[in-house]
C-alpha atoms as a PDB file:
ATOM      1  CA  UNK A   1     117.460   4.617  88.190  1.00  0.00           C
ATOM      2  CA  UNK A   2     117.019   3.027  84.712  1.00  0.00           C
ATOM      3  CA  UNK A   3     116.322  -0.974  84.780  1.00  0.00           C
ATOM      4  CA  UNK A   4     117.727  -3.200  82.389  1.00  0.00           C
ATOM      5  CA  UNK A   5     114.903  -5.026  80.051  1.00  0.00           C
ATOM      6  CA  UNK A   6     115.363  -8.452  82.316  1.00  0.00           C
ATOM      7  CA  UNK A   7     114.644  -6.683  85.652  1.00  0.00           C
ATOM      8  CA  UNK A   8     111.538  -4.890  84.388  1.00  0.00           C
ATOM      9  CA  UNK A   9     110.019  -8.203  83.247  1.00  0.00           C
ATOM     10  CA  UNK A  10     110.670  -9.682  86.249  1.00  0.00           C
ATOM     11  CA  UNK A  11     109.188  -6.380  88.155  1.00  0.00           C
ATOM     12  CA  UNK A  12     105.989  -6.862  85.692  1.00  0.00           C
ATOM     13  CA  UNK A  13     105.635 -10.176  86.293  1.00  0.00           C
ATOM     14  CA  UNK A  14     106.085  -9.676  90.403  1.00  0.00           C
ATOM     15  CA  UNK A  15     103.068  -7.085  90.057  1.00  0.00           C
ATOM     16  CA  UNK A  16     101.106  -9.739  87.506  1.00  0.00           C
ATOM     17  CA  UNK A  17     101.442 -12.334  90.313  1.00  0.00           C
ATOM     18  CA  UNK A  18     100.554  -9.858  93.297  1.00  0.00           C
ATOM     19  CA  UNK A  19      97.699  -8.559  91.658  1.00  0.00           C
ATOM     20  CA  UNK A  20      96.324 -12.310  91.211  1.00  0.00           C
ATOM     21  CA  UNK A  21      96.841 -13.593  94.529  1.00  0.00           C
ATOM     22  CA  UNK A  22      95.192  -9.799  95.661  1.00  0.00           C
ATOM     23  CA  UNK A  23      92.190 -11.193  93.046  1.00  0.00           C
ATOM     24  CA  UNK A  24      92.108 -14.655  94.564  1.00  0.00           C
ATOM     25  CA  UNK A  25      91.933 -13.776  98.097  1.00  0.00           C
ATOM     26  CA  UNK A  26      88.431 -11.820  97.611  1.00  0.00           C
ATOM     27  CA  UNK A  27      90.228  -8.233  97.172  1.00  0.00           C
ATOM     28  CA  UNK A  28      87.553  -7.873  93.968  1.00  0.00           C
ATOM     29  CA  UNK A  29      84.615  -8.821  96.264  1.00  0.00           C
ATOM     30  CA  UNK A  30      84.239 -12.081  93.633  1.00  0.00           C
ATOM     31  CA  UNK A  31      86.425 -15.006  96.530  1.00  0.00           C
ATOM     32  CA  UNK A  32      85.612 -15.323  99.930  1.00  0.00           C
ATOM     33  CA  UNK A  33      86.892 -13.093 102.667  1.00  0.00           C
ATOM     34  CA  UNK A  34      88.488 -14.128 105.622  1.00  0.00           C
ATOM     35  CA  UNK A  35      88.612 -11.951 109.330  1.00  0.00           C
ATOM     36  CA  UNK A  36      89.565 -13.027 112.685  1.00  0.00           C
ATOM     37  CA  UNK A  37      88.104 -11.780 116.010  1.00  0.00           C
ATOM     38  CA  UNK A  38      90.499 -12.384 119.263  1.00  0.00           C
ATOM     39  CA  UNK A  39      87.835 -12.513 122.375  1.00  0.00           C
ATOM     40  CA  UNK A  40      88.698 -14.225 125.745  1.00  0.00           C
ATOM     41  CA  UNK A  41      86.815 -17.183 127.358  1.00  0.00           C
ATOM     42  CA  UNK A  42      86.546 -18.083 131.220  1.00  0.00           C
ATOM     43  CA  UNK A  43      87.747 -22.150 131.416  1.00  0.00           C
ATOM     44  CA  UNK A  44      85.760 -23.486 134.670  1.00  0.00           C
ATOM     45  CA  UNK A  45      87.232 -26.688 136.330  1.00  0.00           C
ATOM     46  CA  UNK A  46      85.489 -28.561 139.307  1.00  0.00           C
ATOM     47  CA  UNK A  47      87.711 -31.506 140.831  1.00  0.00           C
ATOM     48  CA  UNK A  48      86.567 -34.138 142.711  1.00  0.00           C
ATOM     49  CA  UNK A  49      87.668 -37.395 144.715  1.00  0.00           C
ATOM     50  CA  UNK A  50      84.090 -38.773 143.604  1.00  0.00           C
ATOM     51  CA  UNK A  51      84.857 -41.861 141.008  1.00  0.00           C
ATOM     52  CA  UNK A  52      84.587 -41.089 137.600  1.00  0.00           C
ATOM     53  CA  UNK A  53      81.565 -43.719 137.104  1.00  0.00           C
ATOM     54  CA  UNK A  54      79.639 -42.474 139.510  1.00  0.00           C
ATOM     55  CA  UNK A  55      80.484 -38.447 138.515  1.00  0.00           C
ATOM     56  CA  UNK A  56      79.100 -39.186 135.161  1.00  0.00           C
ATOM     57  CA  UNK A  57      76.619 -41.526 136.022  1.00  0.00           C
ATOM     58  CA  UNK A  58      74.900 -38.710 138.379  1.00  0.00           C
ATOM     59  CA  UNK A  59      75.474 -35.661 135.339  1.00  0.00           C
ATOM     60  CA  UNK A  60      73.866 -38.053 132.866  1.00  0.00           C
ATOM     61  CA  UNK A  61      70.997 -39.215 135.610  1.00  0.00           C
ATOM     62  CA  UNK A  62      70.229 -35.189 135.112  1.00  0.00           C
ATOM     63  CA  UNK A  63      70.025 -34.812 131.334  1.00  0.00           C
ATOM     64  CA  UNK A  64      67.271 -35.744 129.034  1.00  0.00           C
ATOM     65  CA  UNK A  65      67.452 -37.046 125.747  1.00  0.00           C
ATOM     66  CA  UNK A  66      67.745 -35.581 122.279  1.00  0.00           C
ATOM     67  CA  UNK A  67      65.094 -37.253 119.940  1.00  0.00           C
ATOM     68  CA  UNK A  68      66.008 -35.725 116.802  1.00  0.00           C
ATOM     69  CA  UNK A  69      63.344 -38.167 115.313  1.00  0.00           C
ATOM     70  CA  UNK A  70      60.625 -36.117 117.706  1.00  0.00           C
ATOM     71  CA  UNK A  71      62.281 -33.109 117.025  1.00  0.00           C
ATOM     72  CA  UNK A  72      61.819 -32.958 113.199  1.00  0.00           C
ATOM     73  CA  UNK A  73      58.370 -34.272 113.549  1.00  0.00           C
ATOM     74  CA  UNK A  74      57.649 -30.783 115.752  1.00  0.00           C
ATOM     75  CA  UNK A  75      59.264 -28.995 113.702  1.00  0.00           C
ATOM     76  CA  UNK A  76      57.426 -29.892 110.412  1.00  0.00           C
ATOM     77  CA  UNK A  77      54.064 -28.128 110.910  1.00  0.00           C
ATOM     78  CA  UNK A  78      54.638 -25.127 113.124  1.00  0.00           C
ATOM     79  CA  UNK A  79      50.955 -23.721 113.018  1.00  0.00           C
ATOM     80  CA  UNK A  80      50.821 -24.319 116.977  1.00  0.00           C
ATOM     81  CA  UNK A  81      54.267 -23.580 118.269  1.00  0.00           C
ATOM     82  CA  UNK A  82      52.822 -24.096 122.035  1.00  0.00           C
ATOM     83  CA  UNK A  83      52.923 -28.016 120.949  1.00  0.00           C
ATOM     84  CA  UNK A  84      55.739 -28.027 119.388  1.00  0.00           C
ATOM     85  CA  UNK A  85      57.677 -26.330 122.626  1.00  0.00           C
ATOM     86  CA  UNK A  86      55.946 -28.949 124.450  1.00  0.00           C
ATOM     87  CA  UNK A  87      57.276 -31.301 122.571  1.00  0.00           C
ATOM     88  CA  UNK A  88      61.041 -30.015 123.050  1.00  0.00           C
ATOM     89  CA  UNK A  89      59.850 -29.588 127.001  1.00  0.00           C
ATOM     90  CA  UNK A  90      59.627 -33.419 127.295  1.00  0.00           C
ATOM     91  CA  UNK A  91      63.014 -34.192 126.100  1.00  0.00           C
ATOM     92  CA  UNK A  92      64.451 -31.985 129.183  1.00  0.00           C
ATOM     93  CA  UNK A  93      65.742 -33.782 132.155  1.00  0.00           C
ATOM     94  CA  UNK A  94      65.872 -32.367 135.738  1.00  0.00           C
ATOM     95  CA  UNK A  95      69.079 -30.015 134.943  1.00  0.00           C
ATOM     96  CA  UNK A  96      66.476 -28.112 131.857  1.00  0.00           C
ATOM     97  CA  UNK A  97      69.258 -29.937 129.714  1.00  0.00           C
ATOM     98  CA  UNK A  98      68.931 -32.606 127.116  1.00  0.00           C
ATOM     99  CA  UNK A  99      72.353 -35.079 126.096  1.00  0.00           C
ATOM    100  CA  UNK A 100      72.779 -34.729 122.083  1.00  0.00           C
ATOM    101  CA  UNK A 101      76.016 -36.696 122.083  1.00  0.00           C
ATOM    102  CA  UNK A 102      78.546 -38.918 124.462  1.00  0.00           C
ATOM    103  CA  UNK A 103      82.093 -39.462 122.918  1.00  0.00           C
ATOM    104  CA  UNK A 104      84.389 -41.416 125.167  1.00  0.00           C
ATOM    105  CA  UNK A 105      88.012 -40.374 124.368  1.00  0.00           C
ATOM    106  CA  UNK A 106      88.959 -42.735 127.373  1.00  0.00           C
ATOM    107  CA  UNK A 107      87.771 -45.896 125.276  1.00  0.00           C
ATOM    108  CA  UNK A 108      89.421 -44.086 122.366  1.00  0.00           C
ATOM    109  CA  UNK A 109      93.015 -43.967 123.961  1.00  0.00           C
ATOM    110  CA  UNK A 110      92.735 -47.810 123.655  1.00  0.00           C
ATOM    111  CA  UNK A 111      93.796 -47.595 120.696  1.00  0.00           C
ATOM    112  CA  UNK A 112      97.377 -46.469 121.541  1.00  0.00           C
ATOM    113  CA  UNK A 113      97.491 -48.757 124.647  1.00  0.00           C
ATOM    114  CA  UNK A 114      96.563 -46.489 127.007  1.00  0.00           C
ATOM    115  CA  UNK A 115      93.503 -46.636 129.665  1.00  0.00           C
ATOM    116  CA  UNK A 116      91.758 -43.463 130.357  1.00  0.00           C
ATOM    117  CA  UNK A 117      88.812 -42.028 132.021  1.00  0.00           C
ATOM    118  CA  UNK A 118      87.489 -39.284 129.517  1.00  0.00           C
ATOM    119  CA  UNK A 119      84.395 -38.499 128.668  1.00  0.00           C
ATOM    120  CA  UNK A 120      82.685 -35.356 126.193  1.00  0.00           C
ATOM    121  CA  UNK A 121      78.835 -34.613 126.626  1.00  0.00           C
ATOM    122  CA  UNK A 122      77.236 -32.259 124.080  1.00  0.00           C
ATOM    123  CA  UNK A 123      74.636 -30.855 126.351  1.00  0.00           C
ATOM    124  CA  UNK A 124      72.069 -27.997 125.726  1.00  0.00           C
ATOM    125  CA  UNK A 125      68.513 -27.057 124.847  1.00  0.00           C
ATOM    126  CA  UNK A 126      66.714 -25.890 121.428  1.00  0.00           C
ATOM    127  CA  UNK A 127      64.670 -24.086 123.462  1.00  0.00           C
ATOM    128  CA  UNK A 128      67.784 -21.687 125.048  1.00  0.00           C
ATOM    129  CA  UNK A 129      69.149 -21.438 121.651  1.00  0.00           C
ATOM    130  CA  UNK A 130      66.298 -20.220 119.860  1.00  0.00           C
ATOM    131  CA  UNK A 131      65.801 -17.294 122.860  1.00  0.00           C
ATOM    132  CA  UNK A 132      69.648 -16.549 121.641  1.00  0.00           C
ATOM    133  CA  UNK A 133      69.907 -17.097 117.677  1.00  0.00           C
ATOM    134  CA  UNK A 134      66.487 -14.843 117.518  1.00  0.00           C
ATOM    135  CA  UNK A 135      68.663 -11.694 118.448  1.00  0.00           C
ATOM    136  CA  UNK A 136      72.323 -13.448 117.251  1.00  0.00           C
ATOM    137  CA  UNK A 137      72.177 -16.060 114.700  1.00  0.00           C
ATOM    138  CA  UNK A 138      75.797 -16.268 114.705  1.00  0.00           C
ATOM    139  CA  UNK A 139      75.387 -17.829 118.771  1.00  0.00           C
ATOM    140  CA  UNK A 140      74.215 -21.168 116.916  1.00  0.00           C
ATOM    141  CA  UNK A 141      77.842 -21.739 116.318  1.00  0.00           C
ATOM    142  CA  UNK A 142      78.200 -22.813 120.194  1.00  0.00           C
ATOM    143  CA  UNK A 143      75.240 -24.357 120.839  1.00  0.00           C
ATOM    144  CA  UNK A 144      74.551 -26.993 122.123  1.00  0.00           C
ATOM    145  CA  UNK A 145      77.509 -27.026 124.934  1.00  0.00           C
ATOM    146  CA  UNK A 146      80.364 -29.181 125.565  1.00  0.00           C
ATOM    147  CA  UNK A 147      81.477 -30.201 129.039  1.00  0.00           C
ATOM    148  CA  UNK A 148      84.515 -32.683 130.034  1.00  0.00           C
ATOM    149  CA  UNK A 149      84.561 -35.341 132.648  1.00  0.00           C
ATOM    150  CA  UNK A 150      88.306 -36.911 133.129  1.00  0.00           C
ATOM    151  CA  UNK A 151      90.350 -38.152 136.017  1.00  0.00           C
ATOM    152  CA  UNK A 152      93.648 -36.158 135.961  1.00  0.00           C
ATOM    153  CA  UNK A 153      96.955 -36.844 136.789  1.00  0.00           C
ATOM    154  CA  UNK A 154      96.038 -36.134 140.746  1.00  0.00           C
ATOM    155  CA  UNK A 155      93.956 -39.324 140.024  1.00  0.00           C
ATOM    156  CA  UNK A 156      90.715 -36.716 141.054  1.00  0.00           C
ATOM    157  CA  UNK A 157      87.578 -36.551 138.506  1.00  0.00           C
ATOM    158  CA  UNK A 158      88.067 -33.311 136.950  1.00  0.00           C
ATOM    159  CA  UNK A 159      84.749 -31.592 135.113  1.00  0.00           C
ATOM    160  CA  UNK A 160      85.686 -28.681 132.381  1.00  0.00           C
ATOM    161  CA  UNK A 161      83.823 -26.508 130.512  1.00  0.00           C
ATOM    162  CA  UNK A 162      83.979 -22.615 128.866  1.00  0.00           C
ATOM    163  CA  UNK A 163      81.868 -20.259 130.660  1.00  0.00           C
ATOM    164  CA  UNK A 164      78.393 -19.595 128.165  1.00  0.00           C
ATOM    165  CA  UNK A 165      78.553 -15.852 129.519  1.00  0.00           C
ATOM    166  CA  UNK A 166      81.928 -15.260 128.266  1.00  0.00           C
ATOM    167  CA  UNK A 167      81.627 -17.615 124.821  1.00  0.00           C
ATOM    168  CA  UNK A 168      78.291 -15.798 123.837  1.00  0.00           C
ATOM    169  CA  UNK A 169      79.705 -12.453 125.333  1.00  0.00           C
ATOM    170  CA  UNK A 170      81.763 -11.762 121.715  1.00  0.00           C
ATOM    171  CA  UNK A 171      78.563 -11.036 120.226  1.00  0.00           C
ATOM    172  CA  UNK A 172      77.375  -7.881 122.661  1.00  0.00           C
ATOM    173  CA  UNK A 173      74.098  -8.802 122.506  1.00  0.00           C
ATOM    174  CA  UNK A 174      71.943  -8.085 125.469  1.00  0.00           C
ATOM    175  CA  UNK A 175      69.710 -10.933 124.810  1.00  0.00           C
ATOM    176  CA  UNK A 176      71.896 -13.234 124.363  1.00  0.00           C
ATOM    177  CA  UNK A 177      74.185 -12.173 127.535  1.00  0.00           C
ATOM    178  CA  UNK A 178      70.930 -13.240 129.558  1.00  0.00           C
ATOM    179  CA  UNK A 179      70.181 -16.310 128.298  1.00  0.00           C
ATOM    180  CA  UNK A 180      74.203 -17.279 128.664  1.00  0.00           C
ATOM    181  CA  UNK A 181      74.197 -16.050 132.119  1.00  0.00           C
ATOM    182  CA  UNK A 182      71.575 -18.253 133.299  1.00  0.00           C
ATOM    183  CA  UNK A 183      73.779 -20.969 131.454  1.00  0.00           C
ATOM    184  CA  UNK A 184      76.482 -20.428 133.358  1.00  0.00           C
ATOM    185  CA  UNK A 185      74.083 -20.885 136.522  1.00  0.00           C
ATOM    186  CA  UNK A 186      72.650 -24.167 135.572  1.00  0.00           C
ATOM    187  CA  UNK A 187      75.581 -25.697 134.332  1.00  0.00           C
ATOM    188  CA  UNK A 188      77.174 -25.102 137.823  1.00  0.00           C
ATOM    189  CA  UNK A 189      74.087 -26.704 139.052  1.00  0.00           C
ATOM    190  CA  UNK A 190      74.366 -29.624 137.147  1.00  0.00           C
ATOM    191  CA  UNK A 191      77.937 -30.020 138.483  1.00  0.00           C
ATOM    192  CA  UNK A 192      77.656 -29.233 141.678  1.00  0.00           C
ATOM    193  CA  UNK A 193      74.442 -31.763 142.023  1.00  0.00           C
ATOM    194  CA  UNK A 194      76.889 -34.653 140.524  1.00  0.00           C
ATOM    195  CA  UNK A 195      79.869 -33.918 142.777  1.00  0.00           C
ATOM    196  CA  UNK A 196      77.677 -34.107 145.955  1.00  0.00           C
ATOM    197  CA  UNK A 197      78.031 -37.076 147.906  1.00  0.00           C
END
């Protein structure tokens, strides 16, 4: 089929603009490239008619503390690791977790006039990271963890968090599966232990 001289310029410049968008998107190994994995997470939900206050009063009873100040002290001269693990040790609390942040969405809401119970803890451990991001770096994406305290529409305390066994389990490391697992353990520990009466 023979094109007139209008629609082969535009054909030439449709290829000029494909090729450069191709260039742009990392095709040339110059841009970044971007891939997505699809892997599937377990959602855990305990519900209680314990009060909010004293559900989060008894999780946060079982955390330590986070002292990043301590932290990056320990972490400056590492000629004696055993201290500086000791170090870590002493931030633990009963559940072998330490609290690195407490958002309250609830106080949040207030903003749009409405009065909520909801609460986010950023809970975990340098010390179960490192036995993970030794054999997976990439598992420092998810750690620490993130759990949810709320009272729902059933007017019960709800806690939620994402199974560690099946976040961490995308990478199909061994080593990491076994740390996660005993994750999954102790933070079912530390809910269970806050929903008793």
């Amino acid at each position: 089929m023979e094109m007139s001289p209008a629609h082969l310029a535009g054909l030439v410049a449709f290829l000029a603009v494909g090729m450069a968008a191709a260039s742009s998107s990392g095709a040339d190994g110059a841009g970044p490239i971007r891939s997505v994995t699809i892997s599937s997470t377990t959602h855990v939900n305990f519900k209680s008619s314990k009060p909010f206050d004293a559900v989060t009063a008894a999780i946060e009873k079982q955390l330590g503390k986070f002292d990043a100040m301590a932290f990056g002290s320990a972490m400056m001269n590492l000629s004696n690791p055993a201290e500086a693990e000791a170090t870590i040790h002493a931030m633990e609390g009963s559940s072998g977790f330490m609290l690195f942040a407490m958002r309250d969405h609830g106080q949040l809401l207030g903003l749009k006039g409405k009065k909520s119970f909801d609460r986010q803890y950023e809970i975990g451990n340098p010390l179960f990271a490192v036995e993970m991001t030794q054999a997976e770096l990439r598992a420092g994406e998810y750690a620490p963890l993130r759990i949810c305290v709320y009272v729902g529409e059933d007017q019960l305390t709800h806690v939620d968090y994402d199974l560690p066994s099946t976040v961490f389990g995308r990478f199909k490391s061994a080593q990491v599966d076994k740390v996660a697992k005993e994750l999954d353990q102790k933070l079912e520990a530390l809910i269970t232990n806050a929903l008793r009466d």
